[in-house]
C-alpha atoms as a PDB file:
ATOM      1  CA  UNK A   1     -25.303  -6.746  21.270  1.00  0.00           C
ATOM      2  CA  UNK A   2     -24.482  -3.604  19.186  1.00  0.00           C
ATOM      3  CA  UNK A   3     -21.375  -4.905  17.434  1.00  0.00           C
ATOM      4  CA  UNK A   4     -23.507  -7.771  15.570  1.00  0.00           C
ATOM      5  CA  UNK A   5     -24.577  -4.257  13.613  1.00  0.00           C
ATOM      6  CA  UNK A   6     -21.406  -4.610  12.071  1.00  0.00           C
ATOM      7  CA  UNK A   7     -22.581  -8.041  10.254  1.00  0.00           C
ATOM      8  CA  UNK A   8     -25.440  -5.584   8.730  1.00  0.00           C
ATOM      9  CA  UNK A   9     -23.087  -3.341   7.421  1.00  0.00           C
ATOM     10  CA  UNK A  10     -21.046  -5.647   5.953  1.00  0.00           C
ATOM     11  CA  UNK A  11     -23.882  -7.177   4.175  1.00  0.00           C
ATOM     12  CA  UNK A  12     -24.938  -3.579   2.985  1.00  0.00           C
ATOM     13  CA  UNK A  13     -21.423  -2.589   2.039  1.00  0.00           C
ATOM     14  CA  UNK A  14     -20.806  -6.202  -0.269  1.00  0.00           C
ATOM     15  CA  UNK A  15     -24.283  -5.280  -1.415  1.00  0.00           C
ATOM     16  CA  UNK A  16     -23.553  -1.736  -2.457  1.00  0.00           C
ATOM     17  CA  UNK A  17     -20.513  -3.312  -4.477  1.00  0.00           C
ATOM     18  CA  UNK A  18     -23.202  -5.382  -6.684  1.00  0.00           C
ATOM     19  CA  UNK A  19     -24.103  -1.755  -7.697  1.00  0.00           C
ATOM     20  CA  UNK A  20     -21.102  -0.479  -8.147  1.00  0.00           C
ATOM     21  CA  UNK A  21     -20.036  -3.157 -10.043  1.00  0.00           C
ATOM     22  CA  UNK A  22     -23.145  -2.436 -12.372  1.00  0.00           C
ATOM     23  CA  UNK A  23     -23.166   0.893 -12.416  1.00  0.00           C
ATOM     24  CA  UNK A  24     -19.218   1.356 -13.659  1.00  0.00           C
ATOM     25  CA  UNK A  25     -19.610   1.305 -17.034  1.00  0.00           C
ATOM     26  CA  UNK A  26     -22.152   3.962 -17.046  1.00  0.00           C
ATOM     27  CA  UNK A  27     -20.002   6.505 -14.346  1.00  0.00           C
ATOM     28  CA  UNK A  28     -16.749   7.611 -13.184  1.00  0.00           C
ATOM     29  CA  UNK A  29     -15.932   6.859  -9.462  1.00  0.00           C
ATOM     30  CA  UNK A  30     -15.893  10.233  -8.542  1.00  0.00           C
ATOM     31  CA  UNK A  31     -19.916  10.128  -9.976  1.00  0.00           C
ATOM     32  CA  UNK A  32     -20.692   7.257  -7.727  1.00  0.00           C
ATOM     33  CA  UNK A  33     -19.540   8.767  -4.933  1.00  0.00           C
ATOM     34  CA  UNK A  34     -20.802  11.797  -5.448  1.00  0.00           C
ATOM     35  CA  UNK A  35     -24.212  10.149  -6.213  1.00  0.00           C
ATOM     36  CA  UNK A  36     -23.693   7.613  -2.785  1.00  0.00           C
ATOM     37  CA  UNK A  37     -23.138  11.044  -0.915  1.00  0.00           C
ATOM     38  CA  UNK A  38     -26.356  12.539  -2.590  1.00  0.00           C
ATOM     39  CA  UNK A  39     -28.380   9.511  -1.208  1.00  0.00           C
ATOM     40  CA  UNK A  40     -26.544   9.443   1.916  1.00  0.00           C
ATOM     41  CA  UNK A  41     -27.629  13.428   2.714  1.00  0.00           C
ATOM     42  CA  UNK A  42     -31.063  12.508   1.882  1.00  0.00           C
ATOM     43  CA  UNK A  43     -31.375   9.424   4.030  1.00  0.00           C
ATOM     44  CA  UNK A  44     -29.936  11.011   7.159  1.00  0.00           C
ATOM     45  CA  UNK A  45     -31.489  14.552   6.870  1.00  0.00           C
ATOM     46  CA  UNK A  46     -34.879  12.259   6.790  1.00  0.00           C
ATOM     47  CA  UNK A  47     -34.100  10.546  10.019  1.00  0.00           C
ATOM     48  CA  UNK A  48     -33.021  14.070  11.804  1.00  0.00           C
ATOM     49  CA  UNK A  49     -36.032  15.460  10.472  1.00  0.00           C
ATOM     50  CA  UNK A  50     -38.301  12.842  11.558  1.00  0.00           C
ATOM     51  CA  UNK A  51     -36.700  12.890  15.411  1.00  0.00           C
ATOM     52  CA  UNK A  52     -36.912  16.389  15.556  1.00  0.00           C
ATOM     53  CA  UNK A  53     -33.067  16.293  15.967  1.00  0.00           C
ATOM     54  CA  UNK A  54     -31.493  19.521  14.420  1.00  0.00           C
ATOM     55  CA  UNK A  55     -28.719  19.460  11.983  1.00  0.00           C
ATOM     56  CA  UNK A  56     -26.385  22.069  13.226  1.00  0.00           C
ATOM     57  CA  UNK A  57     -24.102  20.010  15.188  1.00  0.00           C
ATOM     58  CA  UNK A  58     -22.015  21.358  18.521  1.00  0.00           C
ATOM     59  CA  UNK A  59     -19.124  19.205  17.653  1.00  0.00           C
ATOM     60  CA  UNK A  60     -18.773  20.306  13.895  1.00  0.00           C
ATOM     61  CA  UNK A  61     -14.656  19.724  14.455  1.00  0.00           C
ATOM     62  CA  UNK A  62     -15.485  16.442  15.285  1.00  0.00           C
ATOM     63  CA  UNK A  63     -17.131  15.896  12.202  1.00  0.00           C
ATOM     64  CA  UNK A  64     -14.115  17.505  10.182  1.00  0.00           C
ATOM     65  CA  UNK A  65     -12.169  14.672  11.206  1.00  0.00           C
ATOM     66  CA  UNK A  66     -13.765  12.033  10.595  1.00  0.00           C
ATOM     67  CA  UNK A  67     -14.973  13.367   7.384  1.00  0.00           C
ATOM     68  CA  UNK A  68     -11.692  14.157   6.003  1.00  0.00           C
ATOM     69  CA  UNK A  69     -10.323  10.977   7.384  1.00  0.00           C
ATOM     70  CA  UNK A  70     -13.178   8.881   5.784  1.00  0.00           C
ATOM     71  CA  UNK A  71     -12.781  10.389   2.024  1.00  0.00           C
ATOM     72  CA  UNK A  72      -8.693  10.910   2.387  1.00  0.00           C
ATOM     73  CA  UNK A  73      -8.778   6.733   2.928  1.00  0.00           C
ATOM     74  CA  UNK A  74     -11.238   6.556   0.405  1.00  0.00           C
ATOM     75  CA  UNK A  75      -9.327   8.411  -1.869  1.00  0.00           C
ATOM     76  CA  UNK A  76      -5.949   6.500  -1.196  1.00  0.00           C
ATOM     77  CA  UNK A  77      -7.976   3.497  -1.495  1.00  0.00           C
ATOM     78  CA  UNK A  78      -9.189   4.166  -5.002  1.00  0.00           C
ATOM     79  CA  UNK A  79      -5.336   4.815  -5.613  1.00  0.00           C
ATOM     80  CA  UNK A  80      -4.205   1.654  -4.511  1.00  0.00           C
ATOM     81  CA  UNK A  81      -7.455  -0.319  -6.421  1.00  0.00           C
ATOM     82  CA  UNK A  82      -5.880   1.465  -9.443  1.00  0.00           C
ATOM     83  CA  UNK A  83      -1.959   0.841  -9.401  1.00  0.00           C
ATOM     84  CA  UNK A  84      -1.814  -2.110  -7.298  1.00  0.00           C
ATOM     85  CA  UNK A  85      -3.967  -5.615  -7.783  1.00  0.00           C
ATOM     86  CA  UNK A  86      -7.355  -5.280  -6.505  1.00  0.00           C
ATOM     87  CA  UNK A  87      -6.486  -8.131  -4.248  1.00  0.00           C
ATOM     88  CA  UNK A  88      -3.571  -6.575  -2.774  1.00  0.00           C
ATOM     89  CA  UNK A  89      -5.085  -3.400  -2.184  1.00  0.00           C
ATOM     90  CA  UNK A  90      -8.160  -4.867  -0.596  1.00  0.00           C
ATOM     91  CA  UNK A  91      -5.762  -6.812   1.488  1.00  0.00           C
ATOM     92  CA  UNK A  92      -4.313  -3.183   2.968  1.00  0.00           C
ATOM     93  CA  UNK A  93      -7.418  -1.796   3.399  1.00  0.00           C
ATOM     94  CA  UNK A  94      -8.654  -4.352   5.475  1.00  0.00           C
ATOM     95  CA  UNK A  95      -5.872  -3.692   8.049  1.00  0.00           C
ATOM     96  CA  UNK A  96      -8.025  -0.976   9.534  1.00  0.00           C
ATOM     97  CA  UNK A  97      -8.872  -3.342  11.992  1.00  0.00           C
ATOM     98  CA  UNK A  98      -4.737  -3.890  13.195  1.00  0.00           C
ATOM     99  CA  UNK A  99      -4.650   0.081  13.484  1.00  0.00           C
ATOM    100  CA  UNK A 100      -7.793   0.480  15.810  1.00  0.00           C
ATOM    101  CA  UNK A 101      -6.180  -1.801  17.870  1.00  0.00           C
ATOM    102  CA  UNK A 102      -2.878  -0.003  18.234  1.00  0.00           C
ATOM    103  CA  UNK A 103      -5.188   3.417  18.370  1.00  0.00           C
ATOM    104  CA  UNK A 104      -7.779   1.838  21.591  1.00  0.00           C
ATOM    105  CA  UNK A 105      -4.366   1.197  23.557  1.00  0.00           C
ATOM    106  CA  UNK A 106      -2.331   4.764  22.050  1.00  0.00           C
ATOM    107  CA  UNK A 107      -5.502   6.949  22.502  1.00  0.00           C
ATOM    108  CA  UNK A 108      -8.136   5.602  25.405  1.00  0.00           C
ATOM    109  CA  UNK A 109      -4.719   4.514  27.501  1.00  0.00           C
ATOM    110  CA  UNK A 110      -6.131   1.580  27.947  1.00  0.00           C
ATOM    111  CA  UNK A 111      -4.427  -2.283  27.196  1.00  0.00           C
ATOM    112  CA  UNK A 112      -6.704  -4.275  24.807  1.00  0.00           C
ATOM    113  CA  UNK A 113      -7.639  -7.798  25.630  1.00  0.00           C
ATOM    114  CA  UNK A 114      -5.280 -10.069  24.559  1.00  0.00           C
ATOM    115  CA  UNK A 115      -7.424 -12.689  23.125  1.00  0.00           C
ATOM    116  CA  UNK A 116     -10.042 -10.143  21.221  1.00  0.00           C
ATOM    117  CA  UNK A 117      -6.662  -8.679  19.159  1.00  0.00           C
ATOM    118  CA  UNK A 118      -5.657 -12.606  18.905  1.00  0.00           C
ATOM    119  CA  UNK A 119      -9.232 -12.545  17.138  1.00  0.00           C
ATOM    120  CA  UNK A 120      -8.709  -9.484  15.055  1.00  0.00           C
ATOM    121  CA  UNK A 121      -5.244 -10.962  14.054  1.00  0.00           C
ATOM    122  CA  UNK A 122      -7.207 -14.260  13.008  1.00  0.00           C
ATOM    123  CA  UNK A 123      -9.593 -12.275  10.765  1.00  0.00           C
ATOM    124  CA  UNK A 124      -6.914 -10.918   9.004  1.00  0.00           C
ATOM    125  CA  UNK A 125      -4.939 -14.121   8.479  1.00  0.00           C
ATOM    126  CA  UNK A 126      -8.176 -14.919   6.608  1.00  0.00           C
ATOM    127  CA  UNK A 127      -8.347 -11.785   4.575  1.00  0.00           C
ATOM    128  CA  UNK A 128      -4.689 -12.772   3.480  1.00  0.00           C
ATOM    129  CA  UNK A 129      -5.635 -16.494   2.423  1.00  0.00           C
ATOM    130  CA  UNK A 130      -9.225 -15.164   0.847  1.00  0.00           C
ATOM    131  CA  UNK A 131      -7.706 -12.447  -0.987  1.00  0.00           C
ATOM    132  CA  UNK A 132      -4.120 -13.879  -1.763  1.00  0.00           C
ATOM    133  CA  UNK A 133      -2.070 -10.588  -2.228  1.00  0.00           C
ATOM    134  CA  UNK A 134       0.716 -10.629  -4.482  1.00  0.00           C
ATOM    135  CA  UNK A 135       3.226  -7.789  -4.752  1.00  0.00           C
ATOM    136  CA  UNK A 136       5.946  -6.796  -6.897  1.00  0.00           C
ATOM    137  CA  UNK A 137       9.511  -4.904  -5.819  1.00  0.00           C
ATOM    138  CA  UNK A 138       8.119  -1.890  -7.929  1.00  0.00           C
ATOM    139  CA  UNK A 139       5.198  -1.143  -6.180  1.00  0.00           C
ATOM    140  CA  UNK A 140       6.802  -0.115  -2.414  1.00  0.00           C
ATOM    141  CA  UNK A 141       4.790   3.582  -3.291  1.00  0.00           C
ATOM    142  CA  UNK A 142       1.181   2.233  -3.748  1.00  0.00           C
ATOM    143  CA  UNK A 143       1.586  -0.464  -1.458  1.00  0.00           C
ATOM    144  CA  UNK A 144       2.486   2.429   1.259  1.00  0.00           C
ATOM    145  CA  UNK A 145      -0.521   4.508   0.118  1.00  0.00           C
ATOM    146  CA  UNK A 146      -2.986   1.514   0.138  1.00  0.00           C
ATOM    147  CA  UNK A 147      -1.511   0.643   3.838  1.00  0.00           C
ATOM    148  CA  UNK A 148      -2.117   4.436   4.512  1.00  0.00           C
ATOM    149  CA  UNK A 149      -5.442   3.813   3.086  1.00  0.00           C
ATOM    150  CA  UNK A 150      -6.425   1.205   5.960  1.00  0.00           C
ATOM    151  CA  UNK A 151      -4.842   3.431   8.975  1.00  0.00           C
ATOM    152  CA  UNK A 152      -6.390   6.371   7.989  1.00  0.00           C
ATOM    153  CA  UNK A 153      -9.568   4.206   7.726  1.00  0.00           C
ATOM    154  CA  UNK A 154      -9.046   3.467  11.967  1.00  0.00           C
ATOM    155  CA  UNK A 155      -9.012   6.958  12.325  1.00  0.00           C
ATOM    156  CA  UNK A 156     -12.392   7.505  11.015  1.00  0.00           C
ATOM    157  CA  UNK A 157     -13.868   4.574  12.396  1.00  0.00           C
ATOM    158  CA  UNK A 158     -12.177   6.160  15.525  1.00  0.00           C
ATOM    159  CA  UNK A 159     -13.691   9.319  15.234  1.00  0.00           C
ATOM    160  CA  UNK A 160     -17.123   7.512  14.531  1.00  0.00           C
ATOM    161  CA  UNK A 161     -16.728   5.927  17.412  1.00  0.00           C
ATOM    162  CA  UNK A 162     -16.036   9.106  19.893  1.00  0.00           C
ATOM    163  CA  UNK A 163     -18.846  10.957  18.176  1.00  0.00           C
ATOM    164  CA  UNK A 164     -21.225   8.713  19.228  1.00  0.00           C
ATOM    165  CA  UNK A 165     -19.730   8.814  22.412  1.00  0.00           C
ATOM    166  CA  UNK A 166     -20.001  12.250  22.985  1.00  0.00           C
ATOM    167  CA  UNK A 167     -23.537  11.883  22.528  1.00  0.00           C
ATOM    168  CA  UNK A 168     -24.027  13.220  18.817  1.00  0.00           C
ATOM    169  CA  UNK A 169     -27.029  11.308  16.859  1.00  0.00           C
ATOM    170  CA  UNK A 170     -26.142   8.823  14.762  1.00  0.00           C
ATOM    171  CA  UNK A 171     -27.773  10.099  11.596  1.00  0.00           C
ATOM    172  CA  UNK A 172     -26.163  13.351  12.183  1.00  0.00           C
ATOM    173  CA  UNK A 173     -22.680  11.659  12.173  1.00  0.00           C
ATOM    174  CA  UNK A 174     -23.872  10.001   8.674  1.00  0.00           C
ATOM    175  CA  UNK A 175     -24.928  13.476   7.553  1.00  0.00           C
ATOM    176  CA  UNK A 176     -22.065  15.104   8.277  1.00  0.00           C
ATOM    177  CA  UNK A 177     -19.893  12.467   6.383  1.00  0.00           C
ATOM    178  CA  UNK A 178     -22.166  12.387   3.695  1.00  0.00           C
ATOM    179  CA  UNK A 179     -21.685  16.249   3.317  1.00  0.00           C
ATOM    180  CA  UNK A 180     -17.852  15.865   3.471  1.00  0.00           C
ATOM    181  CA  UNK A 181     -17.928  13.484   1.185  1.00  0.00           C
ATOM    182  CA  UNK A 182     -20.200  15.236  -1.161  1.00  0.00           C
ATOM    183  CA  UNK A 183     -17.633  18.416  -1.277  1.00  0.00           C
ATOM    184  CA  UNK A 184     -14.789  15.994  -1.951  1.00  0.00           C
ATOM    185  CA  UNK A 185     -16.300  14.314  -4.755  1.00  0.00           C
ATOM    186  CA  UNK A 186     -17.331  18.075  -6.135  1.00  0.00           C
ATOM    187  CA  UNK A 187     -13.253  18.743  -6.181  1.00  0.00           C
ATOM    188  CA  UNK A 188     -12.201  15.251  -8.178  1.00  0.00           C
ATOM    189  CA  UNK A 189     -14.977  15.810 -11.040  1.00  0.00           C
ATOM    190  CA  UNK A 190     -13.699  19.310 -11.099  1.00  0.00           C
ATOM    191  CA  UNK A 191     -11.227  17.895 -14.128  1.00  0.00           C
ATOM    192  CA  UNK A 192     -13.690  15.471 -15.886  1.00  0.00           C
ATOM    193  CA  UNK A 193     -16.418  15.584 -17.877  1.00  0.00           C
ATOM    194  CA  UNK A 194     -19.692  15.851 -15.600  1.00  0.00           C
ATOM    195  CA  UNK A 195     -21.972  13.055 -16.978  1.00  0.00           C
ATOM    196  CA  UNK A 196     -25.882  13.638 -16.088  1.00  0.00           C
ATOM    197  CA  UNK A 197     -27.722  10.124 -15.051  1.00  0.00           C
ATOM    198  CA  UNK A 198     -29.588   8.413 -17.979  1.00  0.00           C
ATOM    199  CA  UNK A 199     -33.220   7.579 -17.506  1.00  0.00           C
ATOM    200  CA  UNK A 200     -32.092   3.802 -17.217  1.00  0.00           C
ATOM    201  CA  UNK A 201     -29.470   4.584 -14.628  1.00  0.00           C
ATOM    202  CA  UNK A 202     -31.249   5.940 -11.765  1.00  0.00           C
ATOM    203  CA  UNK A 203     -31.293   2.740 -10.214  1.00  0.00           C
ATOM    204  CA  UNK A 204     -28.217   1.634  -9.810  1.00  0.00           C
ATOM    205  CA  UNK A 205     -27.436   5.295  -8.280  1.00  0.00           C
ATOM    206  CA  UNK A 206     -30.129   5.041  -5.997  1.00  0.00           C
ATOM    207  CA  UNK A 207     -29.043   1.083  -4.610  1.00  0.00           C
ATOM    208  CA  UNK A 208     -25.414   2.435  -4.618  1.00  0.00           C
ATOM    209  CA  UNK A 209     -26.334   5.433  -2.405  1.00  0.00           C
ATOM    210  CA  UNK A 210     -29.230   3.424  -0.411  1.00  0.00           C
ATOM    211  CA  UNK A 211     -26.925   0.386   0.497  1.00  0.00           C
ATOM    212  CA  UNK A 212     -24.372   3.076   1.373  1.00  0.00           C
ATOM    213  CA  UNK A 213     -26.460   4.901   3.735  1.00  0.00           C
ATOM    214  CA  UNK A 214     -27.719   2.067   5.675  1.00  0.00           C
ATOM    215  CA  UNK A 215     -23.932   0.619   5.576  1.00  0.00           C
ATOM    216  CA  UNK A 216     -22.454   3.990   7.062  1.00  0.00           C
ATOM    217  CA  UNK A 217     -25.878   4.028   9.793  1.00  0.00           C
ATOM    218  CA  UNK A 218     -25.320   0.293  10.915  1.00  0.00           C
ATOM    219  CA  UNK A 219     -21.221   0.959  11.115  1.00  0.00           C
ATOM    220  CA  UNK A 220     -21.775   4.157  12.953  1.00  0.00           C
ATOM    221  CA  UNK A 221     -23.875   2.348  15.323  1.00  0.00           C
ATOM    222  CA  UNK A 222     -21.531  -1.026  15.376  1.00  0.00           C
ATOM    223  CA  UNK A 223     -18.686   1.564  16.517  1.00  0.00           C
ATOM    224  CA  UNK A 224     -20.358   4.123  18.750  1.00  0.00           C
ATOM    225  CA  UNK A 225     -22.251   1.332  20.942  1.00  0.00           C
ATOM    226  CA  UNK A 226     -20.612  -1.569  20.957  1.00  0.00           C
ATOM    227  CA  UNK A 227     -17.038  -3.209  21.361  1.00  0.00           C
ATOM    228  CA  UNK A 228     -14.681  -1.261  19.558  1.00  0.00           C
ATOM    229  CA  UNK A 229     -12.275  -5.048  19.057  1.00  0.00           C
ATOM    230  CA  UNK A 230     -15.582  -7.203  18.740  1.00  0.00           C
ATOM    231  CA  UNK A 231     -16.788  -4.691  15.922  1.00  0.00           C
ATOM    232  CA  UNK A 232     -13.350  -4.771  14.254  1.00  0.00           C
ATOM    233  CA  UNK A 233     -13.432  -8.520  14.048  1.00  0.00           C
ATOM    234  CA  UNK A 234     -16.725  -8.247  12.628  1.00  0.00           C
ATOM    235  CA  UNK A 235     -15.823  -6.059  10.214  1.00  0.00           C
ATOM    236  CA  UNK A 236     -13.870  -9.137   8.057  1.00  0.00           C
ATOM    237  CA  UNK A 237     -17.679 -10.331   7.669  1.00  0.00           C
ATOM    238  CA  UNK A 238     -18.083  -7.904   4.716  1.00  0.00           C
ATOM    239  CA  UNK A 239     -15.512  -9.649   2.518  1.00  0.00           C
ATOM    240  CA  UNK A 240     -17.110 -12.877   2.866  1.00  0.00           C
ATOM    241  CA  UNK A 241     -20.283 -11.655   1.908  1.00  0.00           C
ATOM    242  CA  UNK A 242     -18.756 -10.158  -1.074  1.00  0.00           C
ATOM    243  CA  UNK A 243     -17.639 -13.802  -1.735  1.00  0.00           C
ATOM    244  CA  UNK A 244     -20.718 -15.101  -0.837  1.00  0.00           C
ATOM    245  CA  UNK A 245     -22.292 -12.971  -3.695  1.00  0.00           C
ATOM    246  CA  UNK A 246     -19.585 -13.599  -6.222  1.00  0.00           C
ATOM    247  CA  UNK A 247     -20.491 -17.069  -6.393  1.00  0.00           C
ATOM    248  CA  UNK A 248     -24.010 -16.813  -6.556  1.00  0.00           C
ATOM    249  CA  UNK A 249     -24.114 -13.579  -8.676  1.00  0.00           C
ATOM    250  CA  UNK A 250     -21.261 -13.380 -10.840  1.00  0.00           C
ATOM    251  CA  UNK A 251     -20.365 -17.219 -10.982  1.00  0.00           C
ATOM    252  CA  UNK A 252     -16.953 -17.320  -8.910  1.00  0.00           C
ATOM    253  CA  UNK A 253     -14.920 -19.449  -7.976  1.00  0.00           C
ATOM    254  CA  UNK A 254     -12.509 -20.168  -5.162  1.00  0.00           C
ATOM    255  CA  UNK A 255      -9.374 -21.653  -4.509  1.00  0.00           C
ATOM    256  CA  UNK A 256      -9.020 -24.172  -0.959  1.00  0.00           C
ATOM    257  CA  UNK A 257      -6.843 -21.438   0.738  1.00  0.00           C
ATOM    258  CA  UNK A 258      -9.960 -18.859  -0.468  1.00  0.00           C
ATOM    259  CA  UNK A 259     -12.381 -20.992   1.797  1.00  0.00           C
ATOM    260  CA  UNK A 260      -9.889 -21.600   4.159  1.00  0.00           C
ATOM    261  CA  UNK A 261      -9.868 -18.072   4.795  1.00  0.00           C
ATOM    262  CA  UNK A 262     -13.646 -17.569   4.594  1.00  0.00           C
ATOM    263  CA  UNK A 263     -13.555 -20.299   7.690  1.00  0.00           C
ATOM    264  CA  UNK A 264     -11.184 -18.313   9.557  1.00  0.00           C
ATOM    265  CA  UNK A 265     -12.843 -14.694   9.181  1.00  0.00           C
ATOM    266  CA  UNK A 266     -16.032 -16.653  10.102  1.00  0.00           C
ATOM    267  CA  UNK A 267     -14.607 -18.152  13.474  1.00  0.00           C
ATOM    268  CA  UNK A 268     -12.947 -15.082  14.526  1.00  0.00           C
ATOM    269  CA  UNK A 269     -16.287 -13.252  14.068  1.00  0.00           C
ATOM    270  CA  UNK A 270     -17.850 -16.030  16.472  1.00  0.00           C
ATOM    271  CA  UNK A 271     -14.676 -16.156  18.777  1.00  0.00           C
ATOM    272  CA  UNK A 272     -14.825 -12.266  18.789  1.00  0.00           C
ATOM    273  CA  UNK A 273     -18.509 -12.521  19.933  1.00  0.00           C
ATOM    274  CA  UNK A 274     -18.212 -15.124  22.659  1.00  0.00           C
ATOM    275  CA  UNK A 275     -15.041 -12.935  24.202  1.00  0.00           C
ATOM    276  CA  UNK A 276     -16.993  -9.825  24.404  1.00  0.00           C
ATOM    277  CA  UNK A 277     -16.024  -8.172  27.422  1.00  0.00           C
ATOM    278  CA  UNK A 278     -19.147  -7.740  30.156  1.00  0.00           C
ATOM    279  CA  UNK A 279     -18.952  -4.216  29.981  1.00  0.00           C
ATOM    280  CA  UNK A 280     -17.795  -2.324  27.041  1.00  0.00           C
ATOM    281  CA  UNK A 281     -14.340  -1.228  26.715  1.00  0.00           C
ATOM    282  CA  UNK A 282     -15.601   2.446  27.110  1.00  0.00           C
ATOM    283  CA  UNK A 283     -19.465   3.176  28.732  1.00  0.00           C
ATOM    284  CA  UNK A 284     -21.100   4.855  26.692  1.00  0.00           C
ATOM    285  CA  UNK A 285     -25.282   5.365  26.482  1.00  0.00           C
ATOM    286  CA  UNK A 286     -26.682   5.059  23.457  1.00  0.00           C
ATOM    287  CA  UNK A 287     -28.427   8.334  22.394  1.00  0.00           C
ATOM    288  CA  UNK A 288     -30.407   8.880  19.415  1.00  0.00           C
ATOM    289  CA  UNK A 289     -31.219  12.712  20.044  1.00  0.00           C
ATOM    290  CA  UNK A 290     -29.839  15.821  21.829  1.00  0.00           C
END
């Protein structure tokens, strides 16, 4: 079942946090993501290379929109992690999975099962007992740009999702991100200092931008190939990981409502799975070359 790539990217994405986590102190976040899109254009020009699949792309407007949707939610994200409580602004974020939702039955004109939103719904009910938001009258503005943050996120994962749809490789969709996100990047260090990598720092760059790339391949495949609901409930899985790790790594600890949530992200992952539709919401074939 394709969607259970979602689990992998989760894993990858909680992962990649380790090393961003590690590797803060050392760079800005425009660095790291310039660095994670450095990786990112390696990795995937690799895997066209090696299929014999050519870069140039006959769906390059395709690719504009989901690569300026992916770094404007990225962007807003980073807003909201920066004038709202990381907590809260994860907690936005993660509605990405509400908006896909409202976009499957607003864009394919088609009415979503009932019970796979009901699971979607669950996840997030989790996300809010995990995370435990807290927001003050004062911050209506970044609370509106980290909710922006998680519908602009749908559209990319939309767009993702189409791409692969319409037949375009999935490395090339990773590419094409990767070099959208690589010009963005350029344009925020514009104002700051560039800092060049230490010898000791390499590293972290390279697990940032390797855990990245294999992230954005196993989402890209998650949403091109399988359930577009069943991948969205899976997509809660990467918080839990990040939990997961916390505890072992960094020596967290959670409160009862915190596990409480971790149980219901993890049974809406297994509902989501058992309610897969027999046939996917949209056919598609899965193609790995032109």
């Amino acid at each position: 079942m394709q969607s259970l790539w979602m689990l992998v990217a989760g894993l990858a994405f909680a992962l990649m946090g380790v090393f961003v986590k590690i590797a803060s102190p050392h760079f800005t976040t425009a660095e790291l993501v310039f660095w994670r899109s450095v990786v990112q254009i390696a990795v995937a020009w690799s895997m066209l290379r090696h299929a014999g699949v050519p870069v140039r792309t006959p769906r390059l407007g395709m690719h504009v929109h989901r690569g300026v949707a992916g770094f404007v939610s990225l962007f807003m994200f980073f807003y909201a992690l920066a004038t709202l409580p990381v907590a809260t602004a994860m907690t936005l974020n993660y509605s990405s999975p509400l908006f896909l939702a409202i976009l499957l039955a607003a864009l394919a004109r088609e009415r979503p099962d009932a019970k796979l939103v009901g699971t979607v719904l669950l996840g997030f009910a989790g996300v809010v007992l995990l995370l435990q938001p807290t927001f003050a009258a004062d911050q209506w503005w970044p609370g509106l740009i980290g909710l922006a943050s998680g519908a602009i996120s749908a559209v990319a994962y939309w767009n993702v999702r189409e791409l692969v749809r319409a037949k375009e490789p999935e490395a090339r969709v990773v590419y094409y991100f990767g070099v959208f996100a690589f010009a963005g990047s350029l344009v925020w260090m514009a104002p700051q200092r560039w800092q060049a990598p230490g010898a000791g720092t390499w590293w972290m760059l390279a697990g940032v931008g390797g855990l990245g790339a294999l992230g954005q391949l196993a989402m890209t495949r998650a949403y091109g190939q399988g359930s577009t609901l069943v991948t969205a409930a899976l997509s809660y899985s990467g918080i839990v990981f990040s939990s997961a790790i916390g505890i072992a790594w960094f020596g967290d600890l959670l409160s009862w409502p915190a596990w409480i949530g971790i149980a219901l992200i993890v049974a809406a992952g297994i509902l989501a799975v058992q309610l897969r539709p027999d046939r996917r919401e949209d056919a598609a074939s899965p193609v790995t070359n032109d």
